[in-house]
C-alpha atoms as a PDB file:
ATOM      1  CA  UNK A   1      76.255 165.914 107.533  1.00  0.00           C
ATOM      2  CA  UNK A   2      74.897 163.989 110.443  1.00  0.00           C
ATOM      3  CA  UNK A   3      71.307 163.527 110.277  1.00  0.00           C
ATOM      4  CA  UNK A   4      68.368 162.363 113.246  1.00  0.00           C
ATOM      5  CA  UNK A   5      65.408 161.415 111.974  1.00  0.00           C
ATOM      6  CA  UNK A   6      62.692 160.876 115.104  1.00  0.00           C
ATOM      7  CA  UNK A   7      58.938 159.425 114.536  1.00  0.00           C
ATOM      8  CA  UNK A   8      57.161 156.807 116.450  1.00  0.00           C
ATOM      9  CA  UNK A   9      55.274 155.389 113.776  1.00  0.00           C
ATOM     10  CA  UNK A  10      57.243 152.440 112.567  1.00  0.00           C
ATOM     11  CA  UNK A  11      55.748 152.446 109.249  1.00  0.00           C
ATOM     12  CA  UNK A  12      56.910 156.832 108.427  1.00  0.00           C
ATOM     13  CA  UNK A  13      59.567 156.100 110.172  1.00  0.00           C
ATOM     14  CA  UNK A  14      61.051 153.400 107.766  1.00  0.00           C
ATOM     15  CA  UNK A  15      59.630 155.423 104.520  1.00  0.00           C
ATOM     16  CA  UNK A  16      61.324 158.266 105.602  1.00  0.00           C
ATOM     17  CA  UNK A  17      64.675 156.690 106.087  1.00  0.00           C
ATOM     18  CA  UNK A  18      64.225 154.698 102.410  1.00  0.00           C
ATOM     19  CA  UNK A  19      64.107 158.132 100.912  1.00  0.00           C
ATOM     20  CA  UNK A  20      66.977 159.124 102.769  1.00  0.00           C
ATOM     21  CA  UNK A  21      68.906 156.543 102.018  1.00  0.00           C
ATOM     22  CA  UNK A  22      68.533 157.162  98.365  1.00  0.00           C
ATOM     23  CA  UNK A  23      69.824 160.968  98.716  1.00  0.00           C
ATOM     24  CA  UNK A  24      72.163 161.469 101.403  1.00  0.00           C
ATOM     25  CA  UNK A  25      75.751 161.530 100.553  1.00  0.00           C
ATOM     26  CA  UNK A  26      78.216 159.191 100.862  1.00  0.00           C
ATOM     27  CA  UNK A  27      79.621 160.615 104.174  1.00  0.00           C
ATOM     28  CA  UNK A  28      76.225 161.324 105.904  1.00  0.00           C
ATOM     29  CA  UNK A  29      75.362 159.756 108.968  1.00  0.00           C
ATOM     30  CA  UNK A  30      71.576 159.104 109.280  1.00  0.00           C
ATOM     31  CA  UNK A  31      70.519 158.089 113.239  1.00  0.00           C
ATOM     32  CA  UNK A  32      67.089 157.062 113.572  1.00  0.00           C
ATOM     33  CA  UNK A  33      64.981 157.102 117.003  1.00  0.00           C
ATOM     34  CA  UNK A  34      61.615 155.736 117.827  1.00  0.00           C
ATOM     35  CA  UNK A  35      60.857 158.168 120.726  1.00  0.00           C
ATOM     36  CA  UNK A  36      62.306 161.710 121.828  1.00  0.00           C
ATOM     37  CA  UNK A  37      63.713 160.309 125.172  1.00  0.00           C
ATOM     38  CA  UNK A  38      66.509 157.912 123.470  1.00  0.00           C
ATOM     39  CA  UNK A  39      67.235 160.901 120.934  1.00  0.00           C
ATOM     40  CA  UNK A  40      67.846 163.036 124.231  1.00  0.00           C
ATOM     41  CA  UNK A  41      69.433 160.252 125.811  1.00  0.00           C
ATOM     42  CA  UNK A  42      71.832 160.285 122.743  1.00  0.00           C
ATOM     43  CA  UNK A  43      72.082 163.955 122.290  1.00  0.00           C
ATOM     44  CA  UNK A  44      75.973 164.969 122.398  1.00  0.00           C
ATOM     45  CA  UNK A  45      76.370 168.687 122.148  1.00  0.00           C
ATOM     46  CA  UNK A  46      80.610 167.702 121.294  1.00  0.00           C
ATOM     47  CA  UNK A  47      79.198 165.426 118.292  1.00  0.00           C
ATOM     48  CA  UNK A  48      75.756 167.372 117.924  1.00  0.00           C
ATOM     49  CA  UNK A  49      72.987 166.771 114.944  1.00  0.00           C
ATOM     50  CA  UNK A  50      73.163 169.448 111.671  1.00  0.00           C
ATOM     51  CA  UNK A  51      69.806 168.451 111.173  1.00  0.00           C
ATOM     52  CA  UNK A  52      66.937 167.196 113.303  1.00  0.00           C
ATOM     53  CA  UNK A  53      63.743 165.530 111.505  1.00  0.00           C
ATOM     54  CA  UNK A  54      61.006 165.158 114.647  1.00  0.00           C
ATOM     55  CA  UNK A  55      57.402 163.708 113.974  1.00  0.00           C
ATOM     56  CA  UNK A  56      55.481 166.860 116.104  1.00  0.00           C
ATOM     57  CA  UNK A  57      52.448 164.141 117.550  1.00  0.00           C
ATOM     58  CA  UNK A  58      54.483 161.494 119.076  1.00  0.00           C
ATOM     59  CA  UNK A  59      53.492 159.457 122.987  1.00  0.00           C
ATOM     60  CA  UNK A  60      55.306 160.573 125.927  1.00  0.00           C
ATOM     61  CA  UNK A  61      57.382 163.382 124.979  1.00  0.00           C
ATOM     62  CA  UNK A  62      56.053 165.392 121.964  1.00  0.00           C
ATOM     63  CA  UNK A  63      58.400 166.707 119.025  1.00  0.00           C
ATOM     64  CA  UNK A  64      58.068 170.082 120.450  1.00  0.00           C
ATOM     65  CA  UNK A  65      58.819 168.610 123.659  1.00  0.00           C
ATOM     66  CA  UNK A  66      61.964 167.125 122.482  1.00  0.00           C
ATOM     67  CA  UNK A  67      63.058 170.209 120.031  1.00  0.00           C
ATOM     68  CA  UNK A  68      62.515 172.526 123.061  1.00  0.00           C
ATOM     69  CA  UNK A  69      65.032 170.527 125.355  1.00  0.00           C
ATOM     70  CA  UNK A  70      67.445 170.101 122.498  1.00  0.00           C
ATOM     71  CA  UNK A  71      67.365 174.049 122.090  1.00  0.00           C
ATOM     72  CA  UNK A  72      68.458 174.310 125.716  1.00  0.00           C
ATOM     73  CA  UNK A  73      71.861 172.517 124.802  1.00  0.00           C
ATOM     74  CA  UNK A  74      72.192 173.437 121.065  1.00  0.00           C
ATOM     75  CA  UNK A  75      70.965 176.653 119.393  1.00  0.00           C
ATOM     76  CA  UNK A  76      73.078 175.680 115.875  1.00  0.00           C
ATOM     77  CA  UNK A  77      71.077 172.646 114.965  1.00  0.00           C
ATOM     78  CA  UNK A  78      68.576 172.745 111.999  1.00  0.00           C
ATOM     79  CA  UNK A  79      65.027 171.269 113.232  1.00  0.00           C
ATOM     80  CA  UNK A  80      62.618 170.083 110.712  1.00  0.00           C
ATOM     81  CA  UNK A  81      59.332 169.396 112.049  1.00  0.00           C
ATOM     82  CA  UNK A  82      57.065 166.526 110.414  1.00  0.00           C
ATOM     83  CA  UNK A  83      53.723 167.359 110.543  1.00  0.00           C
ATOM     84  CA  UNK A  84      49.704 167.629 108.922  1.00  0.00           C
ATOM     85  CA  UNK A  85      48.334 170.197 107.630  1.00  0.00           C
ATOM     86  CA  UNK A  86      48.729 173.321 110.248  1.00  0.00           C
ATOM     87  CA  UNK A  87      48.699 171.215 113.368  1.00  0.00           C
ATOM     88  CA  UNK A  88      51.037 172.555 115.909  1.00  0.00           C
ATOM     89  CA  UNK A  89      52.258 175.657 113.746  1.00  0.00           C
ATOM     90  CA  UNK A  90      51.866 178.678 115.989  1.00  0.00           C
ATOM     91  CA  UNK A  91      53.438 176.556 118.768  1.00  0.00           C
ATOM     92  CA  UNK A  92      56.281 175.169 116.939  1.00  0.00           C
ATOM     93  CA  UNK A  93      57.619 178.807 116.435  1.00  0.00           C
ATOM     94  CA  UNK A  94      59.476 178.740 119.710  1.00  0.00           C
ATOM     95  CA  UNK A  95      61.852 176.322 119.035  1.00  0.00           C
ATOM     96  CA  UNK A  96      62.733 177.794 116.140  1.00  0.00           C
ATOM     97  CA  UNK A  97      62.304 175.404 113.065  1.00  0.00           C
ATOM     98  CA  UNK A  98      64.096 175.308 110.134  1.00  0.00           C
ATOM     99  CA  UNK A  99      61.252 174.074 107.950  1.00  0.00           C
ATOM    100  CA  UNK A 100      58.286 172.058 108.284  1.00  0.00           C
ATOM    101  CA  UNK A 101      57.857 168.471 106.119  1.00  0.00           C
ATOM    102  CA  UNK A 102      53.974 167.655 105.560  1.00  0.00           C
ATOM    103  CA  UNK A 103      53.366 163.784 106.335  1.00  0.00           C
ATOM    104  CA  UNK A 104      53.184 161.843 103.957  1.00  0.00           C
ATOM    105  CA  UNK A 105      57.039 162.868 103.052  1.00  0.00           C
ATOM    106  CA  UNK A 106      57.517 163.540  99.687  1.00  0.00           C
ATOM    107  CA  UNK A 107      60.788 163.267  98.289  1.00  0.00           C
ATOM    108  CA  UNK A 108      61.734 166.074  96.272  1.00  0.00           C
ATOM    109  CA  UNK A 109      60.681 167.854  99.697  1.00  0.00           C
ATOM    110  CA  UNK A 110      63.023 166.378 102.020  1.00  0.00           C
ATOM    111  CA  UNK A 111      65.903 166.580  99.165  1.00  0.00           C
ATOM    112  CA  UNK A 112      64.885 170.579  98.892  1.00  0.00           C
ATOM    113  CA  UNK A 113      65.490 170.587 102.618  1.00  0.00           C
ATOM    114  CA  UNK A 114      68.862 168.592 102.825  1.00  0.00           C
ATOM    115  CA  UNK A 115      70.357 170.416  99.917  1.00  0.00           C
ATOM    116  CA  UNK A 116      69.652 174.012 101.792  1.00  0.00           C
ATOM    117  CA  UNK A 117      70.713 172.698 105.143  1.00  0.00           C
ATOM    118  CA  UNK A 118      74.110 171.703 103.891  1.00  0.00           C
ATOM    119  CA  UNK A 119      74.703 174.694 101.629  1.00  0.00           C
ATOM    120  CA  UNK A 120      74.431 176.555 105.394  1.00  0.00           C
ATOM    121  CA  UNK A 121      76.867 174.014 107.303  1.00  0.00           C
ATOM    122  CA  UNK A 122      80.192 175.609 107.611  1.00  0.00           C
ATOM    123  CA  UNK A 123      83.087 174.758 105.584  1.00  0.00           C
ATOM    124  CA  UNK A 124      86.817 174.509 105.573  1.00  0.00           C
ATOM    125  CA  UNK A 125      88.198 176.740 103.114  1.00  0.00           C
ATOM    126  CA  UNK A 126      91.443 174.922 102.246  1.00  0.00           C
ATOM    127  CA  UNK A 127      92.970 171.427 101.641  1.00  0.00           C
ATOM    128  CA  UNK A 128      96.821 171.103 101.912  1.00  0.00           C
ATOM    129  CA  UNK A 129      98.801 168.819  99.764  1.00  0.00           C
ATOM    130  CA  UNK A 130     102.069 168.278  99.391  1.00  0.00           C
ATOM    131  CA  UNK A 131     104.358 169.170  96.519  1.00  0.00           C
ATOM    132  CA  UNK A 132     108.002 169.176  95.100  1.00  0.00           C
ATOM    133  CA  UNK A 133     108.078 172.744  96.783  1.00  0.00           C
ATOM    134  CA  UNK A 134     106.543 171.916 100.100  1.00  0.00           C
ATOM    135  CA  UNK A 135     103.100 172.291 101.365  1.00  0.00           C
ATOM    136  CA  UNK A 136     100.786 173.711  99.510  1.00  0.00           C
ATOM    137  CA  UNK A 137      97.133 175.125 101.013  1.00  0.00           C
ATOM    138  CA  UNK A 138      94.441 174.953  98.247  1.00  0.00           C
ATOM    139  CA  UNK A 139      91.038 176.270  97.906  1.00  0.00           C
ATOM    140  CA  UNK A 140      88.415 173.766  98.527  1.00  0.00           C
ATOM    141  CA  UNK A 141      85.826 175.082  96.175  1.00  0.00           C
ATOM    142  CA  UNK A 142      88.549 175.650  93.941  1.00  0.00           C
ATOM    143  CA  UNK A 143      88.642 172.301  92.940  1.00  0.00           C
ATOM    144  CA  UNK A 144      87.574 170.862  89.349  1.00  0.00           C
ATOM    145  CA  UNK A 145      88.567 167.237  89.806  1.00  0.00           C
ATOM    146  CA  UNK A 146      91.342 165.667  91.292  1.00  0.00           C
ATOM    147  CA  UNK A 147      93.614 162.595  89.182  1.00  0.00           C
ATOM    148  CA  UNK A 148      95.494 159.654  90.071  1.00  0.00           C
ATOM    149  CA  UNK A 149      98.636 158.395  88.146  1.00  0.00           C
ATOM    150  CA  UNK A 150     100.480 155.477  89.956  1.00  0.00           C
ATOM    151  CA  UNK A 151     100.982 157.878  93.237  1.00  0.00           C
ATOM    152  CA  UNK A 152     101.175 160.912  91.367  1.00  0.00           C
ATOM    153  CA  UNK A 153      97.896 163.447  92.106  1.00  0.00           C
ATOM    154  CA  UNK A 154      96.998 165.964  90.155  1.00  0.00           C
ATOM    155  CA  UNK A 155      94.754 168.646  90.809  1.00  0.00           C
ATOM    156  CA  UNK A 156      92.463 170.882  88.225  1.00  0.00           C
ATOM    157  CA  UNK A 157      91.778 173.594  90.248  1.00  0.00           C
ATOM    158  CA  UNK A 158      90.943 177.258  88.911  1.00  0.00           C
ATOM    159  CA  UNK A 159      94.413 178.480  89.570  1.00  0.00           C
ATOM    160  CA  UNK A 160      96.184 176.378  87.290  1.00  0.00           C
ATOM    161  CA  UNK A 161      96.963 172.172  87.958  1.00  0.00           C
ATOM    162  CA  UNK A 162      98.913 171.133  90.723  1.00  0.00           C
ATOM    163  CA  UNK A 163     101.026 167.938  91.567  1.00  0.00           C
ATOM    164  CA  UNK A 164     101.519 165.923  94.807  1.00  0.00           C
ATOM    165  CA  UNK A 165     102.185 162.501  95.746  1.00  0.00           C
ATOM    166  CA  UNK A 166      99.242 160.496  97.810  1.00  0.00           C
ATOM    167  CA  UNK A 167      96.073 158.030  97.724  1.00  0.00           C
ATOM    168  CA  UNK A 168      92.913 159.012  95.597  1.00  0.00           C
ATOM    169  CA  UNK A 169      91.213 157.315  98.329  1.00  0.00           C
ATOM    170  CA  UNK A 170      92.926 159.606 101.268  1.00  0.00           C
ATOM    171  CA  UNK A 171      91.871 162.620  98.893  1.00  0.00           C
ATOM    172  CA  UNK A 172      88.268 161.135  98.215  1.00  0.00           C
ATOM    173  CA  UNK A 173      87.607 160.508 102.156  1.00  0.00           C
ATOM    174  CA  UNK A 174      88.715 164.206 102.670  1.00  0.00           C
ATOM    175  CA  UNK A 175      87.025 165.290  99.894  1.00  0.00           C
ATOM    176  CA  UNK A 176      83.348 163.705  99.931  1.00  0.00           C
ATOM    177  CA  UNK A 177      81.609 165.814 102.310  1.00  0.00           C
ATOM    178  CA  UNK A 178      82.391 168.575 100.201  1.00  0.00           C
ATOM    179  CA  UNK A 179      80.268 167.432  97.244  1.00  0.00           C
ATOM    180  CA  UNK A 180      82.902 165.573  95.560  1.00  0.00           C
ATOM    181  CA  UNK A 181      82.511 162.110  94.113  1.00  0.00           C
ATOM    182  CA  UNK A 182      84.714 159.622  92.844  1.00  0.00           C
ATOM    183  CA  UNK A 183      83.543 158.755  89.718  1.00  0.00           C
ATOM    184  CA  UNK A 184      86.518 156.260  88.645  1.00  0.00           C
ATOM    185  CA  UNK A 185      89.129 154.299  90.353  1.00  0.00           C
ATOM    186  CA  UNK A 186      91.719 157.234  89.824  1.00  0.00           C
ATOM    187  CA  UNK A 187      89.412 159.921  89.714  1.00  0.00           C
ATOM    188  CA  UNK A 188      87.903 162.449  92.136  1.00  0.00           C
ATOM    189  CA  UNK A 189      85.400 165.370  90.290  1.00  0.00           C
ATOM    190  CA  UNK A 190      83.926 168.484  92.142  1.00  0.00           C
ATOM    191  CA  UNK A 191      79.974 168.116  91.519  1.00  0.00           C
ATOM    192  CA  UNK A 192      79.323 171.863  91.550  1.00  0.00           C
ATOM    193  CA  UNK A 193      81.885 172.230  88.486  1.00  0.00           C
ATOM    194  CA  UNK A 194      80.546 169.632  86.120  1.00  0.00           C
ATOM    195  CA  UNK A 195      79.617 171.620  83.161  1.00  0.00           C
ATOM    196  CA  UNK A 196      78.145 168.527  80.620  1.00  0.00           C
ATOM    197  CA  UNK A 197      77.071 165.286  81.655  1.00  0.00           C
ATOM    198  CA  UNK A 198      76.972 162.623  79.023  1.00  0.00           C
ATOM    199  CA  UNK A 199      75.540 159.062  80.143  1.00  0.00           C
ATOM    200  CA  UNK A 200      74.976 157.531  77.233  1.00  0.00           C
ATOM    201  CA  UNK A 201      78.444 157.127  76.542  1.00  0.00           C
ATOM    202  CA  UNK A 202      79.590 157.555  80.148  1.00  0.00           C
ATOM    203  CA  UNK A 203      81.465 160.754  80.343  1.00  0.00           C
ATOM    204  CA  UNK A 204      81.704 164.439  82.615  1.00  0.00           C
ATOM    205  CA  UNK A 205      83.208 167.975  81.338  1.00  0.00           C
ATOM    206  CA  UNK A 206      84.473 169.741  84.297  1.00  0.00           C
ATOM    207  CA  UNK A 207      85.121 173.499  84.385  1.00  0.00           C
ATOM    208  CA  UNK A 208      88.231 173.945  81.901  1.00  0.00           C
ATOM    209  CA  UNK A 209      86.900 171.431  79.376  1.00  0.00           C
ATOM    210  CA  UNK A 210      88.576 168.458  81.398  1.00  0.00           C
ATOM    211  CA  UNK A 211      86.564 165.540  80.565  1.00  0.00           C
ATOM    212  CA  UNK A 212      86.857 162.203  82.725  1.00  0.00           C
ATOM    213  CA  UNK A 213      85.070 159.356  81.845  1.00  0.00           C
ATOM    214  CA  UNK A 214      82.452 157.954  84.805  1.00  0.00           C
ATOM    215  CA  UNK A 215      82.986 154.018  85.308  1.00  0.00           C
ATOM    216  CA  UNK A 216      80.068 151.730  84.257  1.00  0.00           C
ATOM    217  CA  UNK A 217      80.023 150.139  88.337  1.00  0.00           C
ATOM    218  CA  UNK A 218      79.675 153.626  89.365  1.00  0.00           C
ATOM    219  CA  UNK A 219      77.371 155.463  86.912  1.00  0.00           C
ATOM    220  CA  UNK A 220      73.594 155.066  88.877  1.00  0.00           C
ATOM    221  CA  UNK A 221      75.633 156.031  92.165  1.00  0.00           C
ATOM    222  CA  UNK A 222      76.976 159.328  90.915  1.00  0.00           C
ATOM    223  CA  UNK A 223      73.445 160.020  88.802  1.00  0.00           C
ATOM    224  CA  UNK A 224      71.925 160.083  92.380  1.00  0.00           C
ATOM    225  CA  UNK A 225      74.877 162.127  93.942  1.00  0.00           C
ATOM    226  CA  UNK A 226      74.497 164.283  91.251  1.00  0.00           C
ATOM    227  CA  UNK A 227      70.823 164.963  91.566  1.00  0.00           C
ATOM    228  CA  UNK A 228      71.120 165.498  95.717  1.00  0.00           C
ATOM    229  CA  UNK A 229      73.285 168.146  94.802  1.00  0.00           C
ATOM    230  CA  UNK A 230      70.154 170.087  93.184  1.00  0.00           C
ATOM    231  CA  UNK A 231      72.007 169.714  89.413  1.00  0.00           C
ATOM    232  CA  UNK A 232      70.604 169.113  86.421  1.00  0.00           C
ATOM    233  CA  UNK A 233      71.831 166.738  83.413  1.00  0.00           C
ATOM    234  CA  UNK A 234      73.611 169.026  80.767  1.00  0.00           C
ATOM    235  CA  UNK A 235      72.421 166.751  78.320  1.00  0.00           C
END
Protein backbone atom coordinates (compact mmCIF):
# COMPACT_ATOMS: atom_id res chain seq x y z
CA UNK A 1 0.00 0.00 0.00
CA UNK A 2 1.54 3.35 -0.62
CA UNK A 3 0.89 5.72 2.05
CA UNK A 4 1.24 10.04 2.28
CA UNK A 5 1.19 11.27 5.41
CA UNK A 6 1.02 15.44 5.22
CA UNK A 7 1.24 17.80 8.52
CA UNK A 8 3.28 20.84 9.05
CA UNK A 9 3.95 20.43 12.53
CA UNK A 10 7.30 18.77 12.75
CA UNK A 11 6.71 17.38 16.06
CA UNK A 12 2.85 15.22 14.76
CA UNK A 13 4.42 14.83 11.93
CA UNK A 14 7.34 12.59 13.24
CA UNK A 15 4.85 10.84 15.96
CA UNK A 16 2.70 9.97 13.36
CA UNK A 17 5.23 8.36 11.13
CA UNK A 18 6.84 6.37 14.47
CA UNK A 19 3.47 4.75 14.74
CA UNK A 20 3.47 3.99 11.27
CA UNK A 21 6.48 2.63 11.11
CA UNK A 22 5.62 0.13 13.73
CA UNK A 23 2.40 -1.17 11.68
CA UNK A 24 2.74 -0.88 8.11
CA UNK A 25 3.73 -3.91 6.24
CA UNK A 26 6.72 -4.91 4.93
CA UNK A 27 5.92 -3.72 1.33
CA UNK A 28 4.29 -0.33 2.27
CA UNK A 29 5.65 2.74 1.13
CA UNK A 30 5.15 5.62 3.64
CA UNK A 31 5.96 9.37 1.87
CA UNK A 32 5.91 12.08 4.23
CA UNK A 33 5.38 15.96 3.28
CA UNK A 34 5.70 19.05 5.33
CA UNK A 35 3.27 21.21 3.25
CA UNK A 36 0.39 20.40 0.63
CA UNK A 37 2.28 22.12 -2.29
CA UNK A 38 5.34 19.46 -2.43
CA UNK A 39 2.61 16.60 -1.90
CA UNK A 40 0.89 18.19 -5.12
CA UNK A 41 4.09 18.77 -6.61
CA UNK A 42 4.66 14.95 -6.13
CA UNK A 43 1.22 13.79 -6.88
CA UNK A 44 1.43 11.08 -9.85
CA UNK A 45 -2.00 9.97 -10.86
CA UNK A 46 0.18 6.69 -12.91
CA UNK A 47 1.80 5.88 -9.32
CA UNK A 48 -1.11 7.57 -7.20
CA UNK A 49 -1.50 7.38 -3.11
CA UNK A 50 -4.13 4.42 -1.63
CA UNK A 51 -4.21 6.48 1.24
CA UNK A 52 -3.80 10.16 2.03
CA UNK A 53 -3.25 11.30 5.85
CA UNK A 54 -3.59 15.46 5.63
CA UNK A 55 -3.32 17.65 8.90
CA UNK A 56 -6.82 19.90 7.96
CA UNK A 57 -5.08 23.46 9.69
CA UNK A 58 -1.89 23.68 7.90
CA UNK A 59 -0.08 27.53 6.37
CA UNK A 60 -0.48 28.24 2.83
CA UNK A 61 -2.56 25.66 1.39
CA UNK A 62 -5.00 24.01 3.88
CA UNK A 63 -5.67 20.08 4.00
CA UNK A 64 -8.93 20.73 2.41
CA UNK A 65 -7.16 22.80 0.04
CA UNK A 66 -4.85 20.12 -0.92
CA UNK A 67 -7.56 17.06 -0.72
CA UNK A 68 -9.80 19.19 -3.02
CA UNK A 69 -7.04 19.53 -5.82
CA UNK A 70 -6.03 15.93 -5.38
CA UNK A 71 -9.83 14.98 -6.02
CA UNK A 72 -9.60 16.82 -9.33
CA UNK A 73 -6.90 14.20 -10.57
CA UNK A 74 -7.83 11.12 -8.44
CA UNK A 75 -11.33 10.15 -7.24
CA UNK A 76 -9.92 6.38 -6.00
CA UNK A 77 -7.67 7.61 -3.27
CA UNK A 78 -8.64 7.12 0.45
CA UNK A 79 -8.25 10.65 2.38
CA UNK A 80 -7.96 10.66 6.05
CA UNK A 81 -8.24 13.94 7.53
CA UNK A 82 -6.26 14.80 10.90
CA UNK A 83 -8.05 16.98 12.88
CA UNK A 84 -9.59 18.44 16.66
CA UNK A 85 -12.50 17.96 17.86
CA UNK A 86 -15.25 19.02 15.01
CA UNK A 87 -13.13 21.68 13.39
CA UNK A 88 -13.59 21.70 9.72
CA UNK A 89 -16.27 18.77 9.62
CA UNK A 90 -19.17 20.10 7.60
CA UNK A 91 -16.56 21.44 5.13
CA UNK A 92 -14.46 18.47 4.80
CA UNK A 93 -17.54 16.55 3.35
CA UNK A 94 -16.78 17.69 -0.16
CA UNK A 95 -13.78 16.05 -0.72
CA UNK A 96 -15.04 13.11 0.32
CA UNK A 97 -13.02 11.60 3.33
CA UNK A 98 -12.51 8.31 4.16
CA UNK A 99 -12.28 8.86 7.91
CA UNK A 100 -11.25 11.45 10.19
CA UNK A 101 -8.05 10.82 12.85
CA UNK A 102 -8.47 13.16 16.08
CA UNK A 103 -4.93 14.82 16.91
CA UNK A 104 -3.23 13.58 19.15
CA UNK A 105 -3.08 10.16 16.90
CA UNK A 106 -3.72 7.30 18.74
CA UNK A 107 -2.53 4.15 17.55
CA UNK A 108 -5.00 1.56 17.61
CA UNK A 109 -6.87 4.41 15.52
CA UNK A 110 -4.66 4.79 12.69
CA UNK A 111 -4.11 0.76 12.66
CA UNK A 112 -8.23 0.53 12.56
CA UNK A 113 -7.90 2.81 9.57
CA UNK A 114 -4.98 1.06 7.62
CA UNK A 115 -6.38 -2.36 8.17
CA UNK A 116 -9.94 -1.19 6.47
CA UNK A 117 -8.23 0.76 3.75
CA UNK A 118 -6.31 -2.24 2.55
CA UNK A 119 -9.08 -4.81 2.98
CA UNK A 120 -10.77 -2.24 0.11
CA UNK A 121 -7.54 -2.04 -2.25
CA UNK A 122 -8.04 -4.33 -5.11
CA UNK A 123 -6.44 -7.57 -5.47
CA UNK A 124 -5.08 -10.03 -7.93
CA UNK A 125 -6.89 -13.13 -7.72
CA UNK A 126 -4.21 -15.59 -8.88
CA UNK A 127 -0.45 -16.42 -8.64
CA UNK A 128 1.03 -18.74 -11.37
CA UNK A 129 3.72 -21.20 -10.67
CA UNK A 130 5.20 -23.56 -12.50
CA UNK A 131 4.93 -27.32 -12.29
CA UNK A 132 5.96 -30.78 -13.78
CA UNK A 133 2.66 -30.26 -15.87
CA UNK A 134 3.12 -26.69 -16.92
CA UNK A 135 1.77 -23.55 -15.55
CA UNK A 136 -0.35 -23.60 -13.04
CA UNK A 137 -2.74 -20.32 -11.94
CA UNK A 138 -3.50 -20.49 -8.16
CA UNK A 139 -5.80 -18.70 -5.93
CA UNK A 140 -4.18 -16.04 -3.97
CA UNK A 141 -6.31 -16.25 -0.90
CA UNK A 142 -6.12 -19.78 -1.35
CA UNK A 143 -2.95 -19.96 0.10
CA UNK A 144 -2.05 -21.58 3.66
CA UNK A 145 1.72 -21.26 3.56
CA UNK A 146 4.12 -21.76 1.03
CA UNK A 147 7.64 -24.24 1.70
CA UNK A 148 11.05 -24.33 0.53
CA UNK A 149 13.12 -27.59 0.04
CA UNK A 150 16.53 -26.99 -1.75
CA UNK A 151 14.53 -25.39 -4.95
CA UNK A 152 11.62 -27.42 -4.53
CA UNK A 153 8.24 -25.15 -3.44
CA UNK A 154 5.49 -26.41 -2.10
CA UNK A 155 2.29 -24.93 -1.68
CA UNK A 156 -0.64 -25.66 1.11
CA UNK A 157 -3.34 -24.23 -0.49
CA UNK A 158 -7.14 -25.30 0.10
CA UNK A 159 -7.23 -27.37 -3.01
CA UNK A 160 -4.79 -29.82 -2.12
CA UNK A 161 -0.52 -29.10 -2.08
CA UNK A 162 1.17 -28.22 -5.06
CA UNK A 163 4.89 -28.44 -6.30
CA UNK A 164 7.09 -26.07 -8.38
CA UNK A 165 10.59 -25.22 -8.64
CA UNK A 166 11.70 -21.40 -7.57
CA UNK A 167 13.09 -18.90 -4.75
CA UNK A 168 11.11 -18.50 -1.38
CA UNK A 169 12.32 -15.09 -1.69
CA UNK A 170 10.78 -14.53 -5.45
CA UNK A 171 7.49 -16.08 -3.83
CA UNK A 172 7.79 -13.89 -0.55
CA UNK A 173 8.35 -10.49 -2.67
CA UNK A 174 5.19 -11.53 -4.69
CA UNK A 175 3.53 -12.60 -1.89
CA UNK A 176 3.93 -9.83 0.98
CA UNK A 177 1.50 -7.33 0.00
CA UNK A 178 -0.99 -9.87 0.24
CA UNK A 179 -0.66 -10.38 4.01
CA UNK A 180 1.84 -13.02 3.84
CA UNK A 181 4.96 -13.18 5.96
CA UNK A 182 7.94 -15.12 5.95
CA UNK A 183 8.28 -16.43 9.12
CA UNK A 184 11.51 -18.74 8.45
CA UNK A 185 14.24 -18.90 5.98
CA UNK A 186 12.20 -21.55 3.86
CA UNK A 187 8.94 -20.57 4.85
CA UNK A 188 6.18 -18.27 3.58
CA UNK A 189 2.56 -18.45 5.84
CA UNK A 190 -0.77 -16.70 4.79
CA UNK A 191 -1.64 -14.44 8.00
CA UNK A 192 -5.40 -14.65 7.50
CA UNK A 193 -5.10 -18.65 7.79
CA UNK A 194 -3.13 -18.99 10.97
CA UNK A 195 -5.43 -20.86 13.16
CA UNK A 196 -3.03 -21.15 16.68
CA UNK A 197 -0.23 -19.10 17.49
CA UNK A 198 2.17 -20.45 20.03
CA UNK A 199 5.18 -18.04 21.10
CA UNK A 200 6.34 -19.49 23.87
CA UNK A 201 7.75 -22.23 22.09
CA UNK A 202 7.83 -20.48 18.72
CA UNK A 203 5.36 -22.17 16.52
CA UNK A 204 2.02 -21.35 13.88
CA UNK A 205 -0.95 -23.92 12.88
CA UNK A 206 -2.13 -22.95 9.54
CA UNK A 207 -5.51 -24.00 8.11
CA UNK A 208 -5.10 -27.95 7.61
CA UNK A 209 -3.21 -28.42 10.87
CA UNK A 210 0.21 -27.55 9.07
CA UNK A 211 2.35 -26.28 11.73
CA UNK A 212 5.71 -24.31 10.85
CA UNK A 213 7.84 -23.24 13.38
CA UNK A 214 8.51 -19.10 13.45
CA UNK A 215 12.44 -18.38 13.71
CA UNK A 216 13.70 -16.78 16.98
CA UNK A 217 15.37 -13.52 14.58
CA UNK A 218 11.98 -13.17 13.25
CA UNK A 219 9.44 -13.74 16.06
CA UNK A 220 8.76 -9.72 17.37
CA UNK A 221 8.59 -8.89 13.47
CA UNK A 222 5.80 -11.28 12.61
CA UNK A 223 3.99 -10.57 16.30
CA UNK A 224 3.62 -6.98 14.85
CA UNK A 225 2.63 -8.20 11.26
CA UNK A 226 0.35 -10.28 12.85
CA UNK A 227 -1.39 -7.72 14.96
CA UNK A 228 -1.64 -5.02 11.76
CA UNK A 229 -3.55 -7.60 10.27
CA UNK A 230 -6.41 -7.03 13.04
CA UNK A 231 -5.65 -10.92 14.48
CA UNK A 232 -5.63 -12.03 17.65
CA UNK A 233 -3.12 -14.59 19.48
CA UNK A 234 -4.87 -18.10 19.53
CA UNK A 235 -3.16 -18.66 22.59
Amino acid sequence: MKIAVCDDNEIYLKALLNIMGDIVEPNDRVDSFSNGNDLLALYDKADAYDLIILDIKMPGLTGLEVAQEIRLIDEDAYIVLLTRYGEYALEAYSVHPYDFIIKPVNSDKLLDVLRKVRSKLPRPETIAIKTEHGLLSISISSIYAVEVFHTTLLFYTADGDFKSTGRIKEICQKLTPFGFFQIHKSIVVNLSWIRYVDIENSFVVVEGQKKFQIAARRKSEFMGAFKCRGQEWAV
